[in-house]
PDB file of N, CA and C in Angstrom:
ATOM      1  N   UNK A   1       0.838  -1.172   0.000  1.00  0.00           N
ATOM      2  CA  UNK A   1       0.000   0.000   0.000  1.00  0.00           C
ATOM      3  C   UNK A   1       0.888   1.241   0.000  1.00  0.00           C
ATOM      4  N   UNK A   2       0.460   2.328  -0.856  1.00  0.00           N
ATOM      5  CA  UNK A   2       1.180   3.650  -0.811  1.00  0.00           C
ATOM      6  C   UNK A   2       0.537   4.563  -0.005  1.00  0.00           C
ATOM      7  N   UNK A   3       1.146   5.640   0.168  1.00  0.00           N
ATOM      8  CA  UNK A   3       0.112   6.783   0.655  1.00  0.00           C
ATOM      9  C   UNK A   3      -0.400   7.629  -0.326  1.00  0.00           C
ATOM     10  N   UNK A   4      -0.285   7.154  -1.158  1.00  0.00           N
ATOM     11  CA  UNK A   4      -1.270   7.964  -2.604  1.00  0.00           C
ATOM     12  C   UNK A   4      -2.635   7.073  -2.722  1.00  0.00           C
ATOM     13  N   UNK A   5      -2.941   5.637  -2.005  1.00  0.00           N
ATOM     14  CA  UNK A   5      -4.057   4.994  -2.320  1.00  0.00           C
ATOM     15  C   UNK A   5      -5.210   5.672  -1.355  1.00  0.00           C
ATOM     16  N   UNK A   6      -6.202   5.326  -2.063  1.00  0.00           N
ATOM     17  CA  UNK A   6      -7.449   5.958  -1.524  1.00  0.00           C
ATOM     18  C   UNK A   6      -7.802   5.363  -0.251  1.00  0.00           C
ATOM     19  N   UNK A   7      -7.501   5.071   0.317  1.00  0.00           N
ATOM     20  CA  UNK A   7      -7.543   4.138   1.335  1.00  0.00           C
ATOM     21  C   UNK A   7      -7.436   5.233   2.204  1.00  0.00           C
ATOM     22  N   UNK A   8      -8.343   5.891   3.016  1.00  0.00           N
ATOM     23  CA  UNK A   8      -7.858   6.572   4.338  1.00  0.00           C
ATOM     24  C   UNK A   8      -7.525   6.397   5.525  1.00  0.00           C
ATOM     25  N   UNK A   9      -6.852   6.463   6.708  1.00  0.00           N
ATOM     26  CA  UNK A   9      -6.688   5.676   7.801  1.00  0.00           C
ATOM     27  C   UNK A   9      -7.965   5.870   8.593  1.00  0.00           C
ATOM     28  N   UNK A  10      -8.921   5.174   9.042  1.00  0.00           N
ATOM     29  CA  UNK A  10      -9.845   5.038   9.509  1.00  0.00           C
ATOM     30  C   UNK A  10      -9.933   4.266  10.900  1.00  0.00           C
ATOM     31  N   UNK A  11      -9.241   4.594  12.143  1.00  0.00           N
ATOM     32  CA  UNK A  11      -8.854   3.604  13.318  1.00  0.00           C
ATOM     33  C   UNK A  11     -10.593   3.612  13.380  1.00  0.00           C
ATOM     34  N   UNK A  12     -10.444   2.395  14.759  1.00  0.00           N
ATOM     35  CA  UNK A  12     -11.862   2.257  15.624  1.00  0.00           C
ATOM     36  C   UNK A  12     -11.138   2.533  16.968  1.00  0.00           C
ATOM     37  N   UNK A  13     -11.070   3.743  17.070  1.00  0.00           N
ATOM     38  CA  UNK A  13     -10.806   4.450  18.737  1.00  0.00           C
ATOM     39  C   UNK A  13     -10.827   5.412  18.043  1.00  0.00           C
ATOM     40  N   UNK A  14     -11.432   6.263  19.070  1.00  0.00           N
ATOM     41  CA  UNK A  14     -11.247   7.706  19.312  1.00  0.00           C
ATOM     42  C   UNK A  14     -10.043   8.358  20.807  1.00  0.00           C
ATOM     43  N   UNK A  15     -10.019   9.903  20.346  1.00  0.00           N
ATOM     44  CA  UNK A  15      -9.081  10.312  21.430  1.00  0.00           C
ATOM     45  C   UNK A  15      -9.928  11.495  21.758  1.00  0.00           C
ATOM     46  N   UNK A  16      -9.735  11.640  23.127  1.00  0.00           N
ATOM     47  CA  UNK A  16     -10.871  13.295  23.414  1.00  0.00           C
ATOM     48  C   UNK A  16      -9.542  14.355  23.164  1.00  0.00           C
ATOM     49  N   UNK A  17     -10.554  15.537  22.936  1.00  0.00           N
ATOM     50  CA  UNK A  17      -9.261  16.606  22.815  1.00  0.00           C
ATOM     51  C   UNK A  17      -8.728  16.822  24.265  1.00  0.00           C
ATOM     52  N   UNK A  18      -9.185  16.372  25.163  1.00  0.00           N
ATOM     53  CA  UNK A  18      -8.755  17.021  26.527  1.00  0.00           C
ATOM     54  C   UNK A  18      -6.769  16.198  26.288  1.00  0.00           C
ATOM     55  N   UNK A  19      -6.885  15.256  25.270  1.00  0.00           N
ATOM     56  CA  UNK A  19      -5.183  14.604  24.870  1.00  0.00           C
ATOM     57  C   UNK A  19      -4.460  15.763  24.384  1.00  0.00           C
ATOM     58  N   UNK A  20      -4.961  16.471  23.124  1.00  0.00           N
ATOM     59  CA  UNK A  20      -4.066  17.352  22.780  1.00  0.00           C
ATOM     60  C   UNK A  20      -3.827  18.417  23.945  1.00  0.00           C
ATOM     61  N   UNK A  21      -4.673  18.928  24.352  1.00  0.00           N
ATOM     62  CA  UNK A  21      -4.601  19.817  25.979  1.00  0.00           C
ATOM     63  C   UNK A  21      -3.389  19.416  26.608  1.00  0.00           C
ATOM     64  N   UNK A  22      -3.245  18.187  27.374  1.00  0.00           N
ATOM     65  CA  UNK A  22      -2.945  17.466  28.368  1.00  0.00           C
ATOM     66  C   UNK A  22      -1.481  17.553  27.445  1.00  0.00           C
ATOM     67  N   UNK A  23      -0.966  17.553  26.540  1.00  0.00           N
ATOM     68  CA  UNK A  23      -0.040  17.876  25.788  1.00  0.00           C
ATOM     69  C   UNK A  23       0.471  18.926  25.375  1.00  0.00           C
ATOM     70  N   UNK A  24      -0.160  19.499  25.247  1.00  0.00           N
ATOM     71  CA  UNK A  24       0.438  21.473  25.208  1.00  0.00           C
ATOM     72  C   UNK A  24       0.640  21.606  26.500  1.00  0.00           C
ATOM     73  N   UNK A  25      -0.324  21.254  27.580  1.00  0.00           N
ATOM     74  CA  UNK A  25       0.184  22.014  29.104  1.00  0.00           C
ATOM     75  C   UNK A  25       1.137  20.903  29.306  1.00  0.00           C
ATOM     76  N   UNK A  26       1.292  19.707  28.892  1.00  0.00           N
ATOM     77  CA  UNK A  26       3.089  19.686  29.193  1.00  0.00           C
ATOM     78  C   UNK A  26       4.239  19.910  28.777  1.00  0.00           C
ATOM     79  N   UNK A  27       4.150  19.955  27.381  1.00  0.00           N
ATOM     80  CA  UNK A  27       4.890  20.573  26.406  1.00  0.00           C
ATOM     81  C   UNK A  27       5.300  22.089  27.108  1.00  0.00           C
ATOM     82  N   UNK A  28       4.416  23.039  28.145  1.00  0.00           N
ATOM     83  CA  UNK A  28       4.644  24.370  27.702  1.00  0.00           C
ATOM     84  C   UNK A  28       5.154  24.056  29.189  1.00  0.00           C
ATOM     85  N   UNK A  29       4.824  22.882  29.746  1.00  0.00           N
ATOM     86  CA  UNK A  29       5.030  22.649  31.508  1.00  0.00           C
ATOM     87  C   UNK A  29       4.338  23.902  32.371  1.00  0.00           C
ATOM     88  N   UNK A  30       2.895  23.756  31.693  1.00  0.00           N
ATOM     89  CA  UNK A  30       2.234  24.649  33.347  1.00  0.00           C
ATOM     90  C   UNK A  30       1.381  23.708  33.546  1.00  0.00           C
ATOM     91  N   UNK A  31       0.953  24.797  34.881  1.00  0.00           N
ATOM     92  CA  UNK A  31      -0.084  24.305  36.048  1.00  0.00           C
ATOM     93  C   UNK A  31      -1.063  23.903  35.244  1.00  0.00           C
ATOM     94  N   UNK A  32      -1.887  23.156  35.839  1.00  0.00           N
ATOM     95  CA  UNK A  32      -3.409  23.041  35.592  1.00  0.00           C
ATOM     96  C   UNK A  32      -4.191  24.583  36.274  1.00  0.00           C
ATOM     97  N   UNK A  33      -3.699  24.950  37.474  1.00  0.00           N
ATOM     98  CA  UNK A  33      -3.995  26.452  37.739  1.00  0.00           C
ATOM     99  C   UNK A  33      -3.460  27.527  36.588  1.00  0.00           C
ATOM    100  N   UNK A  34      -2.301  27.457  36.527  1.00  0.00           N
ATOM    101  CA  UNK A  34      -1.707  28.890  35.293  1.00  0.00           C
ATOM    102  C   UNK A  34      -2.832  28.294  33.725  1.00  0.00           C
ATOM    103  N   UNK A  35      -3.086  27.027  33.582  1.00  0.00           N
ATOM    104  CA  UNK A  35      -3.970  26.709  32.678  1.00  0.00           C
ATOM    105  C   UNK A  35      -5.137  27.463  32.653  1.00  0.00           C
ATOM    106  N   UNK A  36      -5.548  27.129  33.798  1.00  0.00           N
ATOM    107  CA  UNK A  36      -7.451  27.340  34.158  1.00  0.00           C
ATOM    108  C   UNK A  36      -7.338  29.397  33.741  1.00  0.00           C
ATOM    109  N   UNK A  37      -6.056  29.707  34.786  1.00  0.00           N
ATOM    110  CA  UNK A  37      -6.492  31.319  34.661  1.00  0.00           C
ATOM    111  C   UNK A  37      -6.287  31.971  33.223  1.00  0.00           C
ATOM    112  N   UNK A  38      -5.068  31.253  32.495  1.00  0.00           N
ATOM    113  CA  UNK A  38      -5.075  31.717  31.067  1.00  0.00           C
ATOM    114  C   UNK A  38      -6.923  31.227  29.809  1.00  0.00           C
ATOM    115  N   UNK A  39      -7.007  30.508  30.339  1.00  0.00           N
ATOM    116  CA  UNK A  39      -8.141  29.867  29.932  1.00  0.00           C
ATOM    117  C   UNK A  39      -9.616  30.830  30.418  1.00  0.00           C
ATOM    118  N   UNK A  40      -9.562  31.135  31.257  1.00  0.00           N
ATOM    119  CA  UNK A  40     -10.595  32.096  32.285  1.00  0.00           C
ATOM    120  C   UNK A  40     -11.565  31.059  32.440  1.00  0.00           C
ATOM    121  N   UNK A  41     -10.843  30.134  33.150  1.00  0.00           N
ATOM    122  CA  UNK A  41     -12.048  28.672  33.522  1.00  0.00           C
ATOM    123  C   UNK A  41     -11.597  28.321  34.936  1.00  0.00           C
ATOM    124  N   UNK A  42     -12.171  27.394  35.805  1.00  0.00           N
ATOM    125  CA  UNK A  42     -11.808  26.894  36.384  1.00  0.00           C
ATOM    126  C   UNK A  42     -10.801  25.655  36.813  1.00  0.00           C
ATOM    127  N   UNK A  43     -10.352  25.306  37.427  1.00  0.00           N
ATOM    128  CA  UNK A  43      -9.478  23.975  37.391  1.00  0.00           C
ATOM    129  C   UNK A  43     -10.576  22.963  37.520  1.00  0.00           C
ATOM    130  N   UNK A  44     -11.328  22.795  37.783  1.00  0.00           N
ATOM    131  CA  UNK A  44     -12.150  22.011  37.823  1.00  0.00           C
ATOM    132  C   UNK A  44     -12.604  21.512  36.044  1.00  0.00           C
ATOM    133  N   UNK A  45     -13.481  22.709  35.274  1.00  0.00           N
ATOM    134  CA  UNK A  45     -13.718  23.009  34.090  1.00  0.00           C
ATOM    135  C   UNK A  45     -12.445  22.188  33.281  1.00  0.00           C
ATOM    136  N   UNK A  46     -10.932  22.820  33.575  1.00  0.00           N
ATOM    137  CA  UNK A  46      -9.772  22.553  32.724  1.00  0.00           C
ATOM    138  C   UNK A  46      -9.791  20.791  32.703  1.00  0.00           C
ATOM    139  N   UNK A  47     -10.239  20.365  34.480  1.00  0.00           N
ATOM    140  CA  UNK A  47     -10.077  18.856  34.431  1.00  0.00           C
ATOM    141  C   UNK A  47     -11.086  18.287  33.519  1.00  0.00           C
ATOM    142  N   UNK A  48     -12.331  18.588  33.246  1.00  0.00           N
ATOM    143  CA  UNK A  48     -13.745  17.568  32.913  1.00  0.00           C
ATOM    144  C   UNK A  48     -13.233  17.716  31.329  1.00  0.00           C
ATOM    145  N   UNK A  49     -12.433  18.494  31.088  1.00  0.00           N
ATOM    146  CA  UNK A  49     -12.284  18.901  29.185  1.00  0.00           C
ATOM    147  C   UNK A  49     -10.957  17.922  29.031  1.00  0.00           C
ATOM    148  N   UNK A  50     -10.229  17.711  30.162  1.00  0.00           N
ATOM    149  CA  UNK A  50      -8.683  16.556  30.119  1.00  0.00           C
ATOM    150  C   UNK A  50      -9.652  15.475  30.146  1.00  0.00           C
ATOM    151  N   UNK A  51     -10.461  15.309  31.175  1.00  0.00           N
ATOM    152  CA  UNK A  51     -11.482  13.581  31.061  1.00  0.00           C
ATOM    153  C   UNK A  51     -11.692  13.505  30.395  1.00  0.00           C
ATOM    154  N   UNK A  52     -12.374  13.961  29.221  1.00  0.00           N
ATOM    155  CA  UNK A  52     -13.301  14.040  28.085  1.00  0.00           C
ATOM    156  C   UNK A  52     -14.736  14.167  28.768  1.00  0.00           C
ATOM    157  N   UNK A  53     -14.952  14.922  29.780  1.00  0.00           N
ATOM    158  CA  UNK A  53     -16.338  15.067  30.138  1.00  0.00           C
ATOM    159  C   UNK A  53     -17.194  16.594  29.791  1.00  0.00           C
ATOM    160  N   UNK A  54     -16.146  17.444  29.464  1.00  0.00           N
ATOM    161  CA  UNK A  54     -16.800  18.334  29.291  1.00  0.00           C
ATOM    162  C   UNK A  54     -16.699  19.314  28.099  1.00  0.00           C
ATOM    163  N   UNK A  55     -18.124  19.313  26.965  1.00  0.00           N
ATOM    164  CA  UNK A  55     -17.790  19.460  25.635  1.00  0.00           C
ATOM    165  C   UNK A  55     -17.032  20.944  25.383  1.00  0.00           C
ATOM    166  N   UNK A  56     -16.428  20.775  24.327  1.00  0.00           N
ATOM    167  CA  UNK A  56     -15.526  21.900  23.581  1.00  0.00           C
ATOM    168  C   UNK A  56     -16.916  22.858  22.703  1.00  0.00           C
ATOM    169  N   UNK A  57     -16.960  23.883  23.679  1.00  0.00           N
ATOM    170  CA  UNK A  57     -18.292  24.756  22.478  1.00  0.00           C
ATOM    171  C   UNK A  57     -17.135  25.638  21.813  1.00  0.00           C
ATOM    172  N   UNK A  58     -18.088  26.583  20.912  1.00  0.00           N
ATOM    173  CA  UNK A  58     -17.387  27.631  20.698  1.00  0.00           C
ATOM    174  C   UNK A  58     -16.424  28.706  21.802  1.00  0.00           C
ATOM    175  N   UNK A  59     -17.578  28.754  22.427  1.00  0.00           N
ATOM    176  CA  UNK A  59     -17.341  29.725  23.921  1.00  0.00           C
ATOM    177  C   UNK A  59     -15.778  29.091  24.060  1.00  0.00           C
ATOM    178  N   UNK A  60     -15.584  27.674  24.596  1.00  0.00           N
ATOM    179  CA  UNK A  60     -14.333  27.009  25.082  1.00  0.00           C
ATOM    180  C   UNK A  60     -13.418  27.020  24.208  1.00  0.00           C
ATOM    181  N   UNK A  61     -13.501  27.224  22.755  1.00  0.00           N
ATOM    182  CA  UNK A  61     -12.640  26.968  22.304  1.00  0.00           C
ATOM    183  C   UNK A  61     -11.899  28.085  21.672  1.00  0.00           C
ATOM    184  N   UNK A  62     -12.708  29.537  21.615  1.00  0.00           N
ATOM    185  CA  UNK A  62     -12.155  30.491  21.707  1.00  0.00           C
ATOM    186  C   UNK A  62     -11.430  30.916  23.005  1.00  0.00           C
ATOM    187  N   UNK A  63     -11.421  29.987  24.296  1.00  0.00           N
ATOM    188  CA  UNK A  63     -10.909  30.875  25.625  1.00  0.00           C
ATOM    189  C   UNK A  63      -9.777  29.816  25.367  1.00  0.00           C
ATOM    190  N   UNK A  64      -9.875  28.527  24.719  1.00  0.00           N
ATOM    191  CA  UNK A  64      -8.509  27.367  24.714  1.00  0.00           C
ATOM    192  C   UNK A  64      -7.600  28.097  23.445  1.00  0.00           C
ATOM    193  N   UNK A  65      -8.476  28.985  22.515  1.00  0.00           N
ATOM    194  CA  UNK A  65      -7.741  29.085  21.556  1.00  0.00           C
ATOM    195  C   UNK A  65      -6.428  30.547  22.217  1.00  0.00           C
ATOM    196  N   UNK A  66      -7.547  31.325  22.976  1.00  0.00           N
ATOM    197  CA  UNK A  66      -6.443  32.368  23.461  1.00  0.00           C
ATOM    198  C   UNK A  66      -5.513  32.376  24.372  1.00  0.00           C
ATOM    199  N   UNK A  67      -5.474  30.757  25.159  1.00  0.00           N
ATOM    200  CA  UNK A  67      -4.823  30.431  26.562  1.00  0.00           C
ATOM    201  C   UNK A  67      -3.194  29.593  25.525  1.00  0.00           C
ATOM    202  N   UNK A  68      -3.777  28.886  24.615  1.00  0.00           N
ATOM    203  CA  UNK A  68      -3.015  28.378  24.043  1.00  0.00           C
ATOM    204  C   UNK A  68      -2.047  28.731  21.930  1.00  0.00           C
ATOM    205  N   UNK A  69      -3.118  29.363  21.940  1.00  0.00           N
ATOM    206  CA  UNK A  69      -3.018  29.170  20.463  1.00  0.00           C
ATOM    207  C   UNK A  69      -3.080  29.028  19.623  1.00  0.00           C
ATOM    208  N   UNK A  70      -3.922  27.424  19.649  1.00  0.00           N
ATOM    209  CA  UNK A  70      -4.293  26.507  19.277  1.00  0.00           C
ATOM    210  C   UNK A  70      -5.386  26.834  18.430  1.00  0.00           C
ATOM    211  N   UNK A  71      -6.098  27.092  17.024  1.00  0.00           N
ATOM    212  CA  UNK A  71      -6.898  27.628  16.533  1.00  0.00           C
ATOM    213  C   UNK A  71      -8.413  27.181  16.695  1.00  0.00           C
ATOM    214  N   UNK A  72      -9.071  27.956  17.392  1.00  0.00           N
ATOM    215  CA  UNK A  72     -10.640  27.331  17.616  1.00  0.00           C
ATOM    216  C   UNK A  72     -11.189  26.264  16.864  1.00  0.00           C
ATOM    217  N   UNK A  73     -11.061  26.718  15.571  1.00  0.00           N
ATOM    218  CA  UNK A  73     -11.730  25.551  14.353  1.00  0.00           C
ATOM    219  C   UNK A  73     -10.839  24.224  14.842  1.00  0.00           C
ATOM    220  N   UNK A  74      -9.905  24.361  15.346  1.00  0.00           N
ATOM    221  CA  UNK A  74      -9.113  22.810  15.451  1.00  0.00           C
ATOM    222  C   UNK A  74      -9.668  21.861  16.724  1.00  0.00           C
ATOM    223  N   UNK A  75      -9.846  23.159  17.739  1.00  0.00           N
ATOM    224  CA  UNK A  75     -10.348  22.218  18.808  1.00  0.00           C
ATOM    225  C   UNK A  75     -12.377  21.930  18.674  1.00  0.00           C
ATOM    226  N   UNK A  76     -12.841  22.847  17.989  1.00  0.00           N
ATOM    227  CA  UNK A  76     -13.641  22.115  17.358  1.00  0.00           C
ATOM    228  C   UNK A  76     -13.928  21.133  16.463  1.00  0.00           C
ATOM    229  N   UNK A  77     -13.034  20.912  15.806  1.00  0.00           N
ATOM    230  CA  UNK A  77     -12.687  19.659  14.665  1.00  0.00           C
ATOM    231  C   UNK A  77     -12.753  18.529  15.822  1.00  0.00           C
ATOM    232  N   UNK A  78     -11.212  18.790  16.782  1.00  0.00           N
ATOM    233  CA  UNK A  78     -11.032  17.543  17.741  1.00  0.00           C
ATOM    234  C   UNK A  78     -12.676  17.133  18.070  1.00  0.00           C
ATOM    235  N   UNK A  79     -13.218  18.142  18.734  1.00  0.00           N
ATOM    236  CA  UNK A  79     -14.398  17.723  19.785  1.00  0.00           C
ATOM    237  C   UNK A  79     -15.903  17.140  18.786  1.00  0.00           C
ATOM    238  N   UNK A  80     -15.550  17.481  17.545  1.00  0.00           N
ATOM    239  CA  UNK A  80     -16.505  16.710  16.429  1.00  0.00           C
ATOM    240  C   UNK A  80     -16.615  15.743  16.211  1.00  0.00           C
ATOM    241  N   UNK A  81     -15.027  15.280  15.725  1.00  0.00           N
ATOM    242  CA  UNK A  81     -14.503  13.686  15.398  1.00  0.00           C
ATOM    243  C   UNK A  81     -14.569  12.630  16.965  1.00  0.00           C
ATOM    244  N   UNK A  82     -14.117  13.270  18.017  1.00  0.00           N
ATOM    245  CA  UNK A  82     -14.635  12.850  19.687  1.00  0.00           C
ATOM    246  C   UNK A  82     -15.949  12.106  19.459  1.00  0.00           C
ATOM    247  N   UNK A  83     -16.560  12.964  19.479  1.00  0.00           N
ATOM    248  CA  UNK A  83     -18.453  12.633  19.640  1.00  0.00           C
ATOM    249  C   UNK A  83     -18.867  11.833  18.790  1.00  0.00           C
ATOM    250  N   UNK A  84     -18.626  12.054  17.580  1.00  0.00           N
ATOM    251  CA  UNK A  84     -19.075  11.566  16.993  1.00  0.00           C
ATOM    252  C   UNK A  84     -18.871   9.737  16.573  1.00  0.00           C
ATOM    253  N   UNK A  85     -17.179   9.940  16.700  1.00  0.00           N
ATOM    254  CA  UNK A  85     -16.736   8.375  16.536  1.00  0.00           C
ATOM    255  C   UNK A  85     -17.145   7.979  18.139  1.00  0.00           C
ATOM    256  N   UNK A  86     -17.291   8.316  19.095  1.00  0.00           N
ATOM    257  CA  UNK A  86     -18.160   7.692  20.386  1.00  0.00           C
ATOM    258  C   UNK A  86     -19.919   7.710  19.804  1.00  0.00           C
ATOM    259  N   UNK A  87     -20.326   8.313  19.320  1.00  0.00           N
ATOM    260  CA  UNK A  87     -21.560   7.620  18.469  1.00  0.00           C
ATOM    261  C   UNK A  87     -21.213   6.344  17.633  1.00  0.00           C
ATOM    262  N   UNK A  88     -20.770   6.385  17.277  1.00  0.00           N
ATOM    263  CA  UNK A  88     -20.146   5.182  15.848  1.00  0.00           C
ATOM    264  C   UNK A  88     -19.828   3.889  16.786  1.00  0.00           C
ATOM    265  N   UNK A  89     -19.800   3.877  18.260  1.00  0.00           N
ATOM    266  CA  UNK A  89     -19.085   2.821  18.634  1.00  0.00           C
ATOM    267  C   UNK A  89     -17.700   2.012  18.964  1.00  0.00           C
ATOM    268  N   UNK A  90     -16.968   3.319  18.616  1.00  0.00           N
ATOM    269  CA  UNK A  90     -15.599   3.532  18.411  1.00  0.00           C
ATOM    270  C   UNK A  90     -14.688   3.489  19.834  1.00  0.00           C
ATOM    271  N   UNK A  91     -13.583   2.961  20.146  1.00  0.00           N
ATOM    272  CA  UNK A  91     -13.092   2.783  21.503  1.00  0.00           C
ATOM    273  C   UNK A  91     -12.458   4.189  21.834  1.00  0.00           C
ATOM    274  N   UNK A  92     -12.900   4.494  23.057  1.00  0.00           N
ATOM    275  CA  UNK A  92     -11.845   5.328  23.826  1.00  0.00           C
ATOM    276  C   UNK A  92     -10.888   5.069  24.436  1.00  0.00           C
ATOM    277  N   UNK A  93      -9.675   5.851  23.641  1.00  0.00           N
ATOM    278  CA  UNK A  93      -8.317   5.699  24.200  1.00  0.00           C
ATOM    279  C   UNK A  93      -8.019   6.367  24.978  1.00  0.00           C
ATOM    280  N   UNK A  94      -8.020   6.058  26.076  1.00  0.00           N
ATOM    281  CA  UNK A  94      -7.673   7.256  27.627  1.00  0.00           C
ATOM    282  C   UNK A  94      -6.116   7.348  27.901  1.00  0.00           C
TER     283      UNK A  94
END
């Protein structure tokens, strides 16, 4: 198989975005506090979005996009493909 075949990679797991998160705040090595206040959320809030418990709206992903960078449309993409492949039946990879 090449990577020119039509074949797309299609796993059966999903990943919540609270992974890519949980990866920038170690990558950048802060707090889950210096997180929450750049974020203007709570630590609590910062944790349920690392679980995958608490959804990525717009609202969140413009305050993740300005805490981090990270471009809104992306962490909405993440939190689309999330939900949705957990509709589909798809495993969560924690």
């Amino acid at each position: 198989m090449s990577l020119y075949d039509d074949d797309a990679f299609e796993p059966d797991w999903v990943v919540a975005p609270g992974e890519t998160l949980q990866e920038w705040i170690d990558e950048h090595r802060w707090s889950l506090q210096k997180t929450a206040l750049a974020c203007h959320m709570s630590v609590g809030e910062v944790e349920a979005i690392l679980d995958g418990d608490r959804r990525i709206t717009s609202l969140v992903a413009d305050k993740l996009y300005d805490a981090t960078g990270i471009p809104a449309r992306l962490w909405l993409g993440l939190e689309r493909n999330f939900r949705r492949g957990l509709a589909q039946g798809k495993a969560w990879v924690h």
